[in-house]
C-alpha atoms as a PDB file:
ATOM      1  CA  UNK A   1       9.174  14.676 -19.144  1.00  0.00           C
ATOM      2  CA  UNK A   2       7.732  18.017 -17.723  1.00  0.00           C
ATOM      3  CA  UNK A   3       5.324  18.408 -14.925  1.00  0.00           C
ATOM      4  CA  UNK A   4       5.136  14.749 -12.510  1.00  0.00           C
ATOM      5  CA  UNK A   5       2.471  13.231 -11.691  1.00  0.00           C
ATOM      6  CA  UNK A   6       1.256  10.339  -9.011  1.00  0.00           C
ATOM      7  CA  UNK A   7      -1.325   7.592  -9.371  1.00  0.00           C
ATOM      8  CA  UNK A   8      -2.751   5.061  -7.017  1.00  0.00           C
ATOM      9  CA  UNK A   9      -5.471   2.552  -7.818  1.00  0.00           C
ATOM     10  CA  UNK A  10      -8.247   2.660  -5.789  1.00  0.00           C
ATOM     11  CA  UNK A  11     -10.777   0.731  -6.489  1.00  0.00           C
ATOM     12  CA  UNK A  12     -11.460  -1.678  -3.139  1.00  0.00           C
ATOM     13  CA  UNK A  13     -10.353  -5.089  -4.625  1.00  0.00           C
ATOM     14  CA  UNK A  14      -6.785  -4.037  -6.129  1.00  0.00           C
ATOM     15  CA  UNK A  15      -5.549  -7.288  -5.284  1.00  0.00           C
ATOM     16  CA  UNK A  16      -7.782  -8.573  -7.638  1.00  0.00           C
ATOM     17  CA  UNK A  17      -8.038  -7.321 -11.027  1.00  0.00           C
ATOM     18  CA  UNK A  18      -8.152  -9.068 -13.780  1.00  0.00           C
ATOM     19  CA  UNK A  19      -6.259  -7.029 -16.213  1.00  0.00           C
ATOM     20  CA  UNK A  20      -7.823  -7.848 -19.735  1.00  0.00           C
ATOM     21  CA  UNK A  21     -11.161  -7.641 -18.484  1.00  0.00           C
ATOM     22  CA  UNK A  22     -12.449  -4.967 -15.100  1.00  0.00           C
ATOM     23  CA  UNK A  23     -13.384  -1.655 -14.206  1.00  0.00           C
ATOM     24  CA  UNK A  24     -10.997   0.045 -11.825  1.00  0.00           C
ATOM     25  CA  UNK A  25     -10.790   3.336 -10.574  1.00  0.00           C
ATOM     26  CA  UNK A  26      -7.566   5.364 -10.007  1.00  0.00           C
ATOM     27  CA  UNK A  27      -6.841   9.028  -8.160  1.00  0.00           C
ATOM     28  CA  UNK A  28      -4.306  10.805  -9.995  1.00  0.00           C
ATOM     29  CA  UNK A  29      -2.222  14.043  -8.296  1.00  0.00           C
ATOM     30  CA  UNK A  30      -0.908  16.315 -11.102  1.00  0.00           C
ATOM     31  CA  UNK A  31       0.245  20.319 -10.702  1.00  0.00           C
ATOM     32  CA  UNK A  32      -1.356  19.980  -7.056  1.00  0.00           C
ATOM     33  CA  UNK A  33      -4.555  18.892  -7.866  1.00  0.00           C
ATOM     34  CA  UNK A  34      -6.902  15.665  -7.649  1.00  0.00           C
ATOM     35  CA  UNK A  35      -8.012  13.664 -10.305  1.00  0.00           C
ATOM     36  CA  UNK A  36     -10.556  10.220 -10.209  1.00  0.00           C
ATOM     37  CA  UNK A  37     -10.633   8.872 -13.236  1.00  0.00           C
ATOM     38  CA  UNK A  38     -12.195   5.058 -13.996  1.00  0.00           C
ATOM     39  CA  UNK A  39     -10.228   3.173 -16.025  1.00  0.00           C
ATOM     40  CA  UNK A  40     -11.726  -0.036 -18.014  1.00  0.00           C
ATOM     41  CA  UNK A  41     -10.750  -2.445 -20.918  1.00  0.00           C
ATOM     42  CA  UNK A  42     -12.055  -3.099 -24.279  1.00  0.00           C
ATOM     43  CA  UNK A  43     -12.391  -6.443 -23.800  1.00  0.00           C
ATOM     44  CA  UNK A  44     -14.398  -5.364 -20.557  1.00  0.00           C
ATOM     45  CA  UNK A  45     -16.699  -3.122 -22.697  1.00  0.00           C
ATOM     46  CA  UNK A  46     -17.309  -6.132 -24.991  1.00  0.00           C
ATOM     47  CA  UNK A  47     -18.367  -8.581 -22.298  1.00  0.00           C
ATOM     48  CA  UNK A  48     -20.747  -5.585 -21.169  1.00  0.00           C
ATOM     49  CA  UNK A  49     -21.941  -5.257 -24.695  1.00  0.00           C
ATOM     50  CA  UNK A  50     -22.590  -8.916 -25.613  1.00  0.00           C
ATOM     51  CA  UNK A  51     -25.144  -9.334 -21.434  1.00  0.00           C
ATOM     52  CA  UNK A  52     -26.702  -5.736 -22.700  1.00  0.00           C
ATOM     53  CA  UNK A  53     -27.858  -7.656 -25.720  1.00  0.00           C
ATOM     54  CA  UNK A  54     -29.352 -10.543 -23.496  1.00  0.00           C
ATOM     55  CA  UNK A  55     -30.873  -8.155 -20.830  1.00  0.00           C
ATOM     56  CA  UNK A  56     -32.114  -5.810 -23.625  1.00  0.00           C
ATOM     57  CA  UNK A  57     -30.239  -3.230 -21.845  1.00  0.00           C
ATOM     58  CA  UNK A  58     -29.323   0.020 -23.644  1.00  0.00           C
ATOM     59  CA  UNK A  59     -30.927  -1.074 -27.515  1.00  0.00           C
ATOM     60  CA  UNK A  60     -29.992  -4.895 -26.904  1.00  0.00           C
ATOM     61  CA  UNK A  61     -26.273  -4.166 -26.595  1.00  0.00           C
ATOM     62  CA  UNK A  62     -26.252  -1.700 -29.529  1.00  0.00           C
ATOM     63  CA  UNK A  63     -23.971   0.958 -27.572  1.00  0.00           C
ATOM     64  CA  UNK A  64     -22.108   1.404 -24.105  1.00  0.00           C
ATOM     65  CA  UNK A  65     -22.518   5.045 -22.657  1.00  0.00           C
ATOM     66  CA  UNK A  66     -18.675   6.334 -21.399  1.00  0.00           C
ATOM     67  CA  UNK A  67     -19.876   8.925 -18.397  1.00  0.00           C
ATOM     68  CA  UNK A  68     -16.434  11.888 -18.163  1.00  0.00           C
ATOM     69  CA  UNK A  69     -13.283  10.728 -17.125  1.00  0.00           C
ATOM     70  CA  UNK A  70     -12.919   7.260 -18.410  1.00  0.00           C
ATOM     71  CA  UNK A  71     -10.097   5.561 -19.756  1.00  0.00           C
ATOM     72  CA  UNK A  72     -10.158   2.373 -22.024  1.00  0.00           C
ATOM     73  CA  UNK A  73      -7.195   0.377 -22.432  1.00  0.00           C
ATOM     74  CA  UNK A  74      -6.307  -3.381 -23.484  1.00  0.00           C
ATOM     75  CA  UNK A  75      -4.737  -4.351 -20.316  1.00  0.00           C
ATOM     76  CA  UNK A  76      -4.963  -2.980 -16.993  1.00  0.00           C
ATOM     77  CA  UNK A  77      -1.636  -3.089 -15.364  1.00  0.00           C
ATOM     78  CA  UNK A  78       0.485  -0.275 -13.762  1.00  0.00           C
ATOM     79  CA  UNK A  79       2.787  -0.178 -16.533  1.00  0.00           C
ATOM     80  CA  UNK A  80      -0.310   0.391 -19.077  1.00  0.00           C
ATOM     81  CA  UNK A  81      -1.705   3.103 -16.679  1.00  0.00           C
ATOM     82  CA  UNK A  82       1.904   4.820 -16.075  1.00  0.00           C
ATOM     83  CA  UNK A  83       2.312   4.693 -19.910  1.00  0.00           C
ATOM     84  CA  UNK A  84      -0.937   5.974 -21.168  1.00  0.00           C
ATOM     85  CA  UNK A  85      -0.572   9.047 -18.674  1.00  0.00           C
ATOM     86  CA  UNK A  86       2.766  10.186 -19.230  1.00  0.00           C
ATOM     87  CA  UNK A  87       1.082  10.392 -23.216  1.00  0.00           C
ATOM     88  CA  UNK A  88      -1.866  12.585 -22.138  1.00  0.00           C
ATOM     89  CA  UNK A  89       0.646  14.890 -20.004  1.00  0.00           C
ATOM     90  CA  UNK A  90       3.175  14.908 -23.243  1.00  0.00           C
ATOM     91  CA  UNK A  91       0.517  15.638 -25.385  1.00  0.00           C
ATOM     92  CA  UNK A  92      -1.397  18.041 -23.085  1.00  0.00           C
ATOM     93  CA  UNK A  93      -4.645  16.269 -22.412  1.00  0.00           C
ATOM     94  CA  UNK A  94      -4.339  14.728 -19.043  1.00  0.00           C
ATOM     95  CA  UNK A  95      -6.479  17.261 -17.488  1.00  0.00           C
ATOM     96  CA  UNK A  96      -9.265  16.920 -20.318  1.00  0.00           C
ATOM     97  CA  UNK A  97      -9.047  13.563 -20.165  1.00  0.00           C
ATOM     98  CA  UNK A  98      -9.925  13.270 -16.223  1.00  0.00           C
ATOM     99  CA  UNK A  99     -12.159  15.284 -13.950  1.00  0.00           C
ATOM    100  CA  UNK A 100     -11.586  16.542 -10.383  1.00  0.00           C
END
């Protein structure tokens, strides 16, 4: 693999995560800079979906609004994190895909 990178979860209750189902967010270090990036699941997004149509939040549930730098995976582990970021440098997109 070419150019390394580091990641650290950060969000306050790593201990904690439930990895089909939270919102975490992770710093990433790549080519010297700083990246924060949240990363969530889709099972997350669902659960989110399915109170948004009790609340009447955001149409009744009819879409969930992704703000920059936001990855969505099935599990949340450090293996699934590790693995999804090595892709985006192979393929090039790791610094689209996050924001500093």
């Amino acid at each position: 693999m070419g150019q390394e990178f580091k990641f650290e979860i950060v969000h306050p209750y790593v201990e904690k995560i439930n990895p089909k189902q939270d919102l975490v967010d992770i710093r990433v270090r790549y080519k010297g800079k700083e990246y924060m990036c949240s990363v969530t699941t889709t099972e997350y997004i669902n659960t989110l979906m399915e109170s948004y149509e009790k609340t009447g939040e955001n149409k009744e549930g009819a879409y969930f609004w992704i703000k920059g730098g936001m990855l969505v995976l099935k599990e949340i582990t450090e293996a699934t994190i590790r693995t999804t970021l090595e892709d985006l440098v192979e393929r090039g997109d790791l610094e689209e895909f996050l924001h500093s």
